[in-house]
PDB file of N, CA and C in Angstrom:
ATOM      1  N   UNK A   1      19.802  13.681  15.798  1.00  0.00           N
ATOM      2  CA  UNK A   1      19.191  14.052  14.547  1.00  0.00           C
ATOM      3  C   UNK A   1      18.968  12.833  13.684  1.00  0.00           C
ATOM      4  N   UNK A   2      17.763  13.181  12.540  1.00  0.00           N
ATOM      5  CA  UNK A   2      17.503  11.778  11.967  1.00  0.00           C
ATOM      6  C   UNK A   2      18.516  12.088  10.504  1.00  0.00           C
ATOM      7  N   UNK A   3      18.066  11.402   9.463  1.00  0.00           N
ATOM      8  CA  UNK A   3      18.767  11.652   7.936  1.00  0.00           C
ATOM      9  C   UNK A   3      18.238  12.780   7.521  1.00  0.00           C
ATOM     10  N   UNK A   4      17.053  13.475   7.712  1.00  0.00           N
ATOM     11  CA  UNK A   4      16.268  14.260   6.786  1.00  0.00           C
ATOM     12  C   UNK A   4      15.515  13.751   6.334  1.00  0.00           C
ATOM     13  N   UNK A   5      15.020  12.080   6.358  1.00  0.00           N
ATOM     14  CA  UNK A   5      14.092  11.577   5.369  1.00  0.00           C
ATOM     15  C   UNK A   5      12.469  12.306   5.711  1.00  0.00           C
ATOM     16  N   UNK A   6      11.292  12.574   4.645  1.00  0.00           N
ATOM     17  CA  UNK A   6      10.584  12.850   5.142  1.00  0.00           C
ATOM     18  C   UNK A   6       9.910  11.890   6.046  1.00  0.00           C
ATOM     19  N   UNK A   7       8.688  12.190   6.635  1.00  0.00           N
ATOM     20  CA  UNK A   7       8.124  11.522   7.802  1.00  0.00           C
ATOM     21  C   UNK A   7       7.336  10.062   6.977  1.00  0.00           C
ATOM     22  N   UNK A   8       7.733   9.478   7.545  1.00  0.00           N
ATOM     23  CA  UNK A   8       7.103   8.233   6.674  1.00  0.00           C
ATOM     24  C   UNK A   8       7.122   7.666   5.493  1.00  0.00           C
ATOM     25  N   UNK A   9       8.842   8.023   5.440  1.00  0.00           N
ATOM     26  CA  UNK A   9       9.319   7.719   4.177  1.00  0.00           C
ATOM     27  C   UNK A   9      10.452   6.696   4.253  1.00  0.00           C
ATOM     28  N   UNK A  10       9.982   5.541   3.288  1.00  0.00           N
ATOM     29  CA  UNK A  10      11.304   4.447   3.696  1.00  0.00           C
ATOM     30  C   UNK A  10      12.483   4.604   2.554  1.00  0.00           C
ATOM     31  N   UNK A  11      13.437   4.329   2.961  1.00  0.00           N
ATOM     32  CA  UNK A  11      14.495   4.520   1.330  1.00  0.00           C
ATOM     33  C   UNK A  11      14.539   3.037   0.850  1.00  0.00           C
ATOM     34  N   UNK A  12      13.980   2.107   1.076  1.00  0.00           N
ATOM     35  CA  UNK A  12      14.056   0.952   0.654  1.00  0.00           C
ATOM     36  C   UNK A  12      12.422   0.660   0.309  1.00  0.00           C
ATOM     37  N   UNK A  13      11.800   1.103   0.557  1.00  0.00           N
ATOM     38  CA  UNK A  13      10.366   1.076   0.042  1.00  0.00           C
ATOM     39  C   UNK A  13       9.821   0.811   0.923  1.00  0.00           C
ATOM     40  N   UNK A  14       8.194   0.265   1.507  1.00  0.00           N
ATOM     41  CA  UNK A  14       7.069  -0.266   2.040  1.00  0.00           C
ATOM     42  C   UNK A  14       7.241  -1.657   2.176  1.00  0.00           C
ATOM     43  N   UNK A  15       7.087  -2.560   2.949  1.00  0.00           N
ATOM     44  CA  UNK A  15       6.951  -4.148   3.148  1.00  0.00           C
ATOM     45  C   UNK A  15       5.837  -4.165   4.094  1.00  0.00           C
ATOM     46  N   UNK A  16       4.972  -5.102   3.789  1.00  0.00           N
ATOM     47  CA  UNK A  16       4.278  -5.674   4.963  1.00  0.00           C
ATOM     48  C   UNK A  16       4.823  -5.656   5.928  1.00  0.00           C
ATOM     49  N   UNK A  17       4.142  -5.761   7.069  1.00  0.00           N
ATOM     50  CA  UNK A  17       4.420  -6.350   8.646  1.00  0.00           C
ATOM     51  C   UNK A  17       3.583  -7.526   8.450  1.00  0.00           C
ATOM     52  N   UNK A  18       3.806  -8.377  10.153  1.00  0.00           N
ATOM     53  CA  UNK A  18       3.075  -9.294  10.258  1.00  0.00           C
ATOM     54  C   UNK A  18       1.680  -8.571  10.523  1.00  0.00           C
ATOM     55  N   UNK A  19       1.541  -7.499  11.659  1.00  0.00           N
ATOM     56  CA  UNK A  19       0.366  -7.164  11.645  1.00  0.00           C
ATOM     57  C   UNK A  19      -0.890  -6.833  10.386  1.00  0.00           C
ATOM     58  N   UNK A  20      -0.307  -6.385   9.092  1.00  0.00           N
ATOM     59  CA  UNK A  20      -0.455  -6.239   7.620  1.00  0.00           C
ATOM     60  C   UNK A  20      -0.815  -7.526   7.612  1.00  0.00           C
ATOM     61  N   UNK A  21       0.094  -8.354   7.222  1.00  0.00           N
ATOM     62  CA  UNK A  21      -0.097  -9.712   6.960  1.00  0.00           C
ATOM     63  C   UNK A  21      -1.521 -10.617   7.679  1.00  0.00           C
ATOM     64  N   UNK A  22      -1.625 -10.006   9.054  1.00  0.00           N
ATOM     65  CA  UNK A  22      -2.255 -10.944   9.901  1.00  0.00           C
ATOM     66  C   UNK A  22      -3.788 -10.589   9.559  1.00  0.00           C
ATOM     67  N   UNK A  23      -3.663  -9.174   8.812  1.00  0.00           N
ATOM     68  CA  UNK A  23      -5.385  -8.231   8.588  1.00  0.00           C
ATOM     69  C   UNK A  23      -5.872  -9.227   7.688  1.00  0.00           C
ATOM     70  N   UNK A  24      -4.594  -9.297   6.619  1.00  0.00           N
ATOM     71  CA  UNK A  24      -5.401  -9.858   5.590  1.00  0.00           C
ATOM     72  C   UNK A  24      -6.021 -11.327   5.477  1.00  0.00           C
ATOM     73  N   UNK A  25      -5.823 -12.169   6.329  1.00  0.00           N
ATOM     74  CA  UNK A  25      -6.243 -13.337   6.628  1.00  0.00           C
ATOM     75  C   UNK A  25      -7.527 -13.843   6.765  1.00  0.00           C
ATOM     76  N   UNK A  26      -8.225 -12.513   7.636  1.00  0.00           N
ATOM     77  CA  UNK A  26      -9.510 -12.039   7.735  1.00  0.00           C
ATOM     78  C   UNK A  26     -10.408 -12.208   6.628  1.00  0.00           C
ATOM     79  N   UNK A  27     -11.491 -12.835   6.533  1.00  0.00           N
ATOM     80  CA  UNK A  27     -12.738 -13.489   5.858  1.00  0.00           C
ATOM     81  C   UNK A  27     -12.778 -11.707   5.467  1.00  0.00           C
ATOM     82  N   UNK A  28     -13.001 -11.716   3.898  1.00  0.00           N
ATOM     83  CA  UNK A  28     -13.433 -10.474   3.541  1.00  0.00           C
ATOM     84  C   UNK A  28     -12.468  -9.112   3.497  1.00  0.00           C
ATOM     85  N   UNK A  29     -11.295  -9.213   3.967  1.00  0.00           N
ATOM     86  CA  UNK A  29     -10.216  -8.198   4.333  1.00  0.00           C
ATOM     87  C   UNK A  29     -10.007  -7.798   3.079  1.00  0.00           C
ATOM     88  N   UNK A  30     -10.315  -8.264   1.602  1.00  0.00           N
ATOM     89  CA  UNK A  30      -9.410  -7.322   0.496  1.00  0.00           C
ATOM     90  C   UNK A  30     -10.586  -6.695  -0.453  1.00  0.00           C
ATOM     91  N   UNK A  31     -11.869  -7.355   0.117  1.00  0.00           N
ATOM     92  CA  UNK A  31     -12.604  -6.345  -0.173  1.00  0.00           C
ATOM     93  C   UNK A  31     -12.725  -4.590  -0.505  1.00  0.00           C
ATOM     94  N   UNK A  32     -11.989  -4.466   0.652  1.00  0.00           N
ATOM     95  CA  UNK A  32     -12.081  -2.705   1.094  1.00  0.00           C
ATOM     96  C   UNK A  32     -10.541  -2.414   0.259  1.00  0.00           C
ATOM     97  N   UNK A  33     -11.050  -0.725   0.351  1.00  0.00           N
ATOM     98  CA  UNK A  33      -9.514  -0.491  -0.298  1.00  0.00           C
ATOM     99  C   UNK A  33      -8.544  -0.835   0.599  1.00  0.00           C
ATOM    100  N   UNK A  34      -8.458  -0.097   1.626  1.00  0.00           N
ATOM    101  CA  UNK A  34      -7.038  -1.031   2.639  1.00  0.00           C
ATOM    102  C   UNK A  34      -6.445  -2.461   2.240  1.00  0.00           C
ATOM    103  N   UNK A  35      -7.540  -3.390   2.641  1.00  0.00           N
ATOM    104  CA  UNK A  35      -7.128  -4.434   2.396  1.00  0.00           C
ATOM    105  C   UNK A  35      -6.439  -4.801   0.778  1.00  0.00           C
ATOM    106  N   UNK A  36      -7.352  -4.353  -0.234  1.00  0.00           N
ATOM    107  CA  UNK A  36      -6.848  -4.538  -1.593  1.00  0.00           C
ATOM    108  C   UNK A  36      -5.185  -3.732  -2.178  1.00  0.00           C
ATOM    109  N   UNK A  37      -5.369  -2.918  -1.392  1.00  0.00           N
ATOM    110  CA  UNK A  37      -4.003  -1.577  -1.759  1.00  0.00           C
ATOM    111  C   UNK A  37      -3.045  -3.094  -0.643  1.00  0.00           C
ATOM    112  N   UNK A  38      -3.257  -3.491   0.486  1.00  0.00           N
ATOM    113  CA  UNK A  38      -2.179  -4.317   1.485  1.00  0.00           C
ATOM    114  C   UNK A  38      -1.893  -5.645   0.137  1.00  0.00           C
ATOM    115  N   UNK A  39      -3.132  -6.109  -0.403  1.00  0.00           N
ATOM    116  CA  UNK A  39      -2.823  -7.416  -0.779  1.00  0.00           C
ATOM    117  C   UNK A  39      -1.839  -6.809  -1.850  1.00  0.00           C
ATOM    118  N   UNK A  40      -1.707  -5.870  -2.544  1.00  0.00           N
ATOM    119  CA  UNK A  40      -0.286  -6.028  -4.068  1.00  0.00           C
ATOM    120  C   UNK A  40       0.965  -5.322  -3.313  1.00  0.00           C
ATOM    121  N   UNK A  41       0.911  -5.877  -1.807  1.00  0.00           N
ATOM    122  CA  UNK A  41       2.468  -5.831  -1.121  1.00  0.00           C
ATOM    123  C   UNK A  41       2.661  -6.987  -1.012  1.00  0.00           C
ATOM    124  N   UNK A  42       1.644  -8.199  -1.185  1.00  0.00           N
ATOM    125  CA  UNK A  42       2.288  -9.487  -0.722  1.00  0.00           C
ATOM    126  C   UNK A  42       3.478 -10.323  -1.460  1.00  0.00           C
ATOM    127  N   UNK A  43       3.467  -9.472  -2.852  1.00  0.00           N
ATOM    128  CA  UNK A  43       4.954 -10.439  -3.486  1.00  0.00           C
ATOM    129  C   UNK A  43       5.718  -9.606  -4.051  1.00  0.00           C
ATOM    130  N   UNK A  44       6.822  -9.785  -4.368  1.00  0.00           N
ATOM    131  CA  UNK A  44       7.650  -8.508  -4.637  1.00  0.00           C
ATOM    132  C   UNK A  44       8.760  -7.991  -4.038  1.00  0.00           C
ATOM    133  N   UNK A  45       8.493  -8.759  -2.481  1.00  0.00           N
ATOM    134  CA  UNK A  45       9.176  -7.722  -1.887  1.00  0.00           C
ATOM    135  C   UNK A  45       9.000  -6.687  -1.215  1.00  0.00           C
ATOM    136  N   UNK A  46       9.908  -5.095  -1.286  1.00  0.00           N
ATOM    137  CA  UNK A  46       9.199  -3.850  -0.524  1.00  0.00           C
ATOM    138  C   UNK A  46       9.180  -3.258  -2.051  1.00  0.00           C
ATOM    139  N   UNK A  47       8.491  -1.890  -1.869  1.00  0.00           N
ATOM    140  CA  UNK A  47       8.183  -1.259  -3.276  1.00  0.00           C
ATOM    141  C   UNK A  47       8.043   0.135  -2.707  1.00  0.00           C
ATOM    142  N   UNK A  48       8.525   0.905  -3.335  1.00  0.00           N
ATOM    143  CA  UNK A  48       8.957   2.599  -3.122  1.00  0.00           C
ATOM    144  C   UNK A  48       7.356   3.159  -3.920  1.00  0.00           C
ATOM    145  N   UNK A  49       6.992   4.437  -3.388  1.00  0.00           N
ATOM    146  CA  UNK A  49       5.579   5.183  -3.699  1.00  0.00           C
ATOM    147  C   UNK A  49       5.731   5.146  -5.336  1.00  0.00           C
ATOM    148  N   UNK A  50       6.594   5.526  -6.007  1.00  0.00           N
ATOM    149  CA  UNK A  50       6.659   5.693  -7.188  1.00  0.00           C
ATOM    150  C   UNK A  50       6.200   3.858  -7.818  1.00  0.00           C
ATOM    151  N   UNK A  51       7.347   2.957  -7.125  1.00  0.00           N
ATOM    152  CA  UNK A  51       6.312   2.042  -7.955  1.00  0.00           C
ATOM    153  C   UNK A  51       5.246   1.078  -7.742  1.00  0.00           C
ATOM    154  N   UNK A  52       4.508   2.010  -6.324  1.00  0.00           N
ATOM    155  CA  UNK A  52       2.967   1.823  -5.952  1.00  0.00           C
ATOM    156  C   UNK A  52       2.512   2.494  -6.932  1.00  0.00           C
ATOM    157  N   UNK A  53       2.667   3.745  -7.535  1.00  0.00           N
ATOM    158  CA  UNK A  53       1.962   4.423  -8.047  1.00  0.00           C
ATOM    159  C   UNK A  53       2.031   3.817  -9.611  1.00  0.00           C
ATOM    160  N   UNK A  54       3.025   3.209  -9.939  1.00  0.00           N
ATOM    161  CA  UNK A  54       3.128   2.513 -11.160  1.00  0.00           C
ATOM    162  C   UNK A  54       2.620   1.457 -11.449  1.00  0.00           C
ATOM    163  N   UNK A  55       2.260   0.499 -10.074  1.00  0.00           N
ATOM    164  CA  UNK A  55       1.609  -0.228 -10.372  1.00  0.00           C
ATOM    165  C   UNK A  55       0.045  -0.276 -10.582  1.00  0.00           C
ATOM    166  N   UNK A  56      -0.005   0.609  -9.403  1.00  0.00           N
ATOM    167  CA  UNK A  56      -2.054   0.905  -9.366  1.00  0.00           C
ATOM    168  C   UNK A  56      -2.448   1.618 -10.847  1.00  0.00           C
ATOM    169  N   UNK A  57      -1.373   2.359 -11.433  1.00  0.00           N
ATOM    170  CA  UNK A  57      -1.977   2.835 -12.678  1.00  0.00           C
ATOM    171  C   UNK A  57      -2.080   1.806 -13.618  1.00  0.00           C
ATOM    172  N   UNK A  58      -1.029   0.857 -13.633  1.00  0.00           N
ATOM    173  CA  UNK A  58      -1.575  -0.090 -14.576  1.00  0.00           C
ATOM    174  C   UNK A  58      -2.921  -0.905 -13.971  1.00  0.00           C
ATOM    175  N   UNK A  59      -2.843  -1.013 -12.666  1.00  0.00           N
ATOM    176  CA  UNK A  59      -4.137  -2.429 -12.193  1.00  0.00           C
ATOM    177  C   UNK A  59      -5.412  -1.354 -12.871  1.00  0.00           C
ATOM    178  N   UNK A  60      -5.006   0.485 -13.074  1.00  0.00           N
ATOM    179  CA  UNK A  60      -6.580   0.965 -12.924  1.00  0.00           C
ATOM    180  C   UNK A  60      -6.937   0.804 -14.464  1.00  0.00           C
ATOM    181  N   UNK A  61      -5.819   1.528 -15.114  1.00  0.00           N
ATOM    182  CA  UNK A  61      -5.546   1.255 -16.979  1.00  0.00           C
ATOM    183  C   UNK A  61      -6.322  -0.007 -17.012  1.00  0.00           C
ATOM    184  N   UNK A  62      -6.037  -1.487 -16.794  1.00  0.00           N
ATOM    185  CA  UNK A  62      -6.574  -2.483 -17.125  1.00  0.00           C
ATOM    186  C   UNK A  62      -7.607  -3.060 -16.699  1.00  0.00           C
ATOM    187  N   UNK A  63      -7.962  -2.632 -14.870  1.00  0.00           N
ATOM    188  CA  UNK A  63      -9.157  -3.271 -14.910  1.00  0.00           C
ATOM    189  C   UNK A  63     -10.035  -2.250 -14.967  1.00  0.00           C
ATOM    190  N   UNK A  64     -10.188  -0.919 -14.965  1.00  0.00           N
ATOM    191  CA  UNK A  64     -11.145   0.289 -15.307  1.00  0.00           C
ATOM    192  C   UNK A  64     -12.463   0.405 -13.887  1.00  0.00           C
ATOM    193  N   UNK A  65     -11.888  -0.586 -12.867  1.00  0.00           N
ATOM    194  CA  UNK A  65     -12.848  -0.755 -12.095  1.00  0.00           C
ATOM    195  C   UNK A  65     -12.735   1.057 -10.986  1.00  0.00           C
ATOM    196  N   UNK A  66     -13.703   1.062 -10.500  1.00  0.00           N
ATOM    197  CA  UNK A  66     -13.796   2.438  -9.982  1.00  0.00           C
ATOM    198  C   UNK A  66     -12.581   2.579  -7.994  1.00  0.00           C
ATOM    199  N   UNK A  67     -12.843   1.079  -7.543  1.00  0.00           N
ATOM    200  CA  UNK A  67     -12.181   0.778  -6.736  1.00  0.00           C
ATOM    201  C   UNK A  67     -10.488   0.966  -7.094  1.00  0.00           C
ATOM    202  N   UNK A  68     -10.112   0.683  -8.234  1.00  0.00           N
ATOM    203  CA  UNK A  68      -8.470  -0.047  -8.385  1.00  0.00           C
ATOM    204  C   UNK A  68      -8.299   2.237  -8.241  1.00  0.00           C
ATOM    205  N   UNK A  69      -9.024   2.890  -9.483  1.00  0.00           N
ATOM    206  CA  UNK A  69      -8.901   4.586  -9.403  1.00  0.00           C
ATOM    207  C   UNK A  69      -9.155   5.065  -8.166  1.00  0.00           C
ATOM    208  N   UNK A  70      -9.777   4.850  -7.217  1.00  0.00           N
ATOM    209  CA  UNK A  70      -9.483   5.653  -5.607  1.00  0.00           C
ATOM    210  C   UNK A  70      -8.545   4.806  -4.938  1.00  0.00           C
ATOM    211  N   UNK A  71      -7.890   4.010  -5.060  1.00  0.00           N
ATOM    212  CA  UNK A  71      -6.869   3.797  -4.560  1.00  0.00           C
ATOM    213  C   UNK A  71      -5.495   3.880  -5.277  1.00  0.00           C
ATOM    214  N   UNK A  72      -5.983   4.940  -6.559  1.00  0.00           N
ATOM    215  CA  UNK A  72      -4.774   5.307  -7.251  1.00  0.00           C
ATOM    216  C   UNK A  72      -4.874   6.312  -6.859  1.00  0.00           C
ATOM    217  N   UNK A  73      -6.096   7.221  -6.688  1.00  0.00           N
ATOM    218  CA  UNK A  73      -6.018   8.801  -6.461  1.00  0.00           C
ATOM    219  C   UNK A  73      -5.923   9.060  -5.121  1.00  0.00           C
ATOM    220  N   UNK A  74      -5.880   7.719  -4.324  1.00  0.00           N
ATOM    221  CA  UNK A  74      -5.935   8.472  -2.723  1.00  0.00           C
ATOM    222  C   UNK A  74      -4.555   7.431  -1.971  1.00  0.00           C
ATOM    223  N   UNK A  75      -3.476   6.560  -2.695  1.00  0.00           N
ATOM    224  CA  UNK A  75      -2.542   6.841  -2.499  1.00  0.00           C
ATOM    225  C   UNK A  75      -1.464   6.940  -1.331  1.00  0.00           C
ATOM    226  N   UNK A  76      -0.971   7.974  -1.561  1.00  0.00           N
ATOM    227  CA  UNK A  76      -0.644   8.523  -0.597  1.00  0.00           C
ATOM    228  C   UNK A  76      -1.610   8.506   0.812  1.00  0.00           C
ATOM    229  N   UNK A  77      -2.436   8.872   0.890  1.00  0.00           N
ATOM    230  CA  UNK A  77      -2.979   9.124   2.199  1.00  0.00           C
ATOM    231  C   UNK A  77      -3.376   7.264   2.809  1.00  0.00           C
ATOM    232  N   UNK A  78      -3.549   6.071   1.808  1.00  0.00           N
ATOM    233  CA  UNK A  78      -3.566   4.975   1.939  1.00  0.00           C
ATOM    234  C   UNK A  78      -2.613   4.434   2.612  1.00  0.00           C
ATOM    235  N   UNK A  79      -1.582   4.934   2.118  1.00  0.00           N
ATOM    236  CA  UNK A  79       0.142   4.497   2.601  1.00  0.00           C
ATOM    237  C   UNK A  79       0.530   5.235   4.084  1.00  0.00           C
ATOM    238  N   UNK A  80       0.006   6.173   4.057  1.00  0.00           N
ATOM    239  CA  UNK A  80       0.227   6.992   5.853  1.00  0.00           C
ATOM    240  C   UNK A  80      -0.767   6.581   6.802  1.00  0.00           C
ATOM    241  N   UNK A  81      -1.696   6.096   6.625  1.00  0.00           N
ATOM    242  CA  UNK A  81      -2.531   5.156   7.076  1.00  0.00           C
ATOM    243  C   UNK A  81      -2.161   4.027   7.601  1.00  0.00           C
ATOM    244  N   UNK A  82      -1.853   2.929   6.674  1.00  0.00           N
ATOM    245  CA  UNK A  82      -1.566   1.732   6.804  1.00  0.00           C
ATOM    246  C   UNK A  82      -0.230   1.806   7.682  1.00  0.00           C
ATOM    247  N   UNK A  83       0.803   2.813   7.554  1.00  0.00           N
ATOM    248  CA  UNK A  83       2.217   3.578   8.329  1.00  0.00           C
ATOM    249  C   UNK A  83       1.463   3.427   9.301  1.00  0.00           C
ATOM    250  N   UNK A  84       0.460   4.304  10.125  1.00  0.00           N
ATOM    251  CA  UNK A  84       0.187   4.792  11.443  1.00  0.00           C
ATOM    252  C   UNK A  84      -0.307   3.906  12.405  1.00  0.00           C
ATOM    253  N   UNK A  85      -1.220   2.943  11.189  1.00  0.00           N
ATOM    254  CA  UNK A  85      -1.985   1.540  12.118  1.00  0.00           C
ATOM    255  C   UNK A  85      -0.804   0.322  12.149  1.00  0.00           C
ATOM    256  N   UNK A  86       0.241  -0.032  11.525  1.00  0.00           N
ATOM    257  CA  UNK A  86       1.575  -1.022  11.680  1.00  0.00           C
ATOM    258  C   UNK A  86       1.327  -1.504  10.660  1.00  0.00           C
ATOM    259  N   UNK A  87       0.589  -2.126   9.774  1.00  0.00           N
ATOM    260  CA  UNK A  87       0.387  -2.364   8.378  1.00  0.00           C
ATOM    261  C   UNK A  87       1.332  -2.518   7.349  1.00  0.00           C
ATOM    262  N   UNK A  88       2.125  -1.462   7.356  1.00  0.00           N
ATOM    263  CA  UNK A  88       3.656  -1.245   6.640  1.00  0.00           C
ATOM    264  C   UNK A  88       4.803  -0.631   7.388  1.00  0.00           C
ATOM    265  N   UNK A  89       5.480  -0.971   6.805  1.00  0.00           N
ATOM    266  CA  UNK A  89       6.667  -0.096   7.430  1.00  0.00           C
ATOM    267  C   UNK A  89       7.832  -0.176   6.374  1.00  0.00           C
TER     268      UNK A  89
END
C-alpha cells in the first residue's frame, strides 16, 4: 500500500527534473505555456500547488498578460502534464 497521497501529489512540492531542465534549453521553449509555467520552477527550489497558484496569481495580477491567466486557470491540468511527460516530479 502507498500513504494515501493523491495521484500526483508530492508532499514536498514539484522540482524540475533534468528532463524539465533539458526542454528548456531549447531555442524558443518558454514561449509556450509549458515551457513558461517550467521556467518559474527554476529557482526556489520545489513549490507545493498552492504556492504555484500563488505565484501565477501574482505574475497574472501584475503582468495582465492573457498567457500568465491560462496558465493560472489551467494549472492544475499543466502540472499533470508536465508529471506524465518527466518534466516534474
Amino acid at each position: 500500500g502507498g500513504f494515501g497521497f493523491p495521484a500526483g501529489w508530492h508532499p514536498f512540492g514539484y522540482g524540475l527534473t533534468e528532463l524539465g531542465r533539458r526542454y528548456l534549453e531549447f531555442e524558443g521553449s518558454r514561449d509556450g505555456d509549458v515551457g513558461r509555467f517550467l521556467s518559474s520552477l527554476t529557482s526556489g527550489g520545489r513549490k507545493s500547488r498552492k504556492a504555484l497558484r500563488e505565484q501565477w496569481l501574482e505574475v497574472t495580477r501584475v503582468s495582465k498578460k492573457r498567457q500568465s491567466m491560462r496558465i493560472y486557470r489551467t494549472m492544475d491540468d499543466l502540472i499533470d502534464f508536465c508529471l506524465e511527460a518527466g518534466f516534474v516530479a
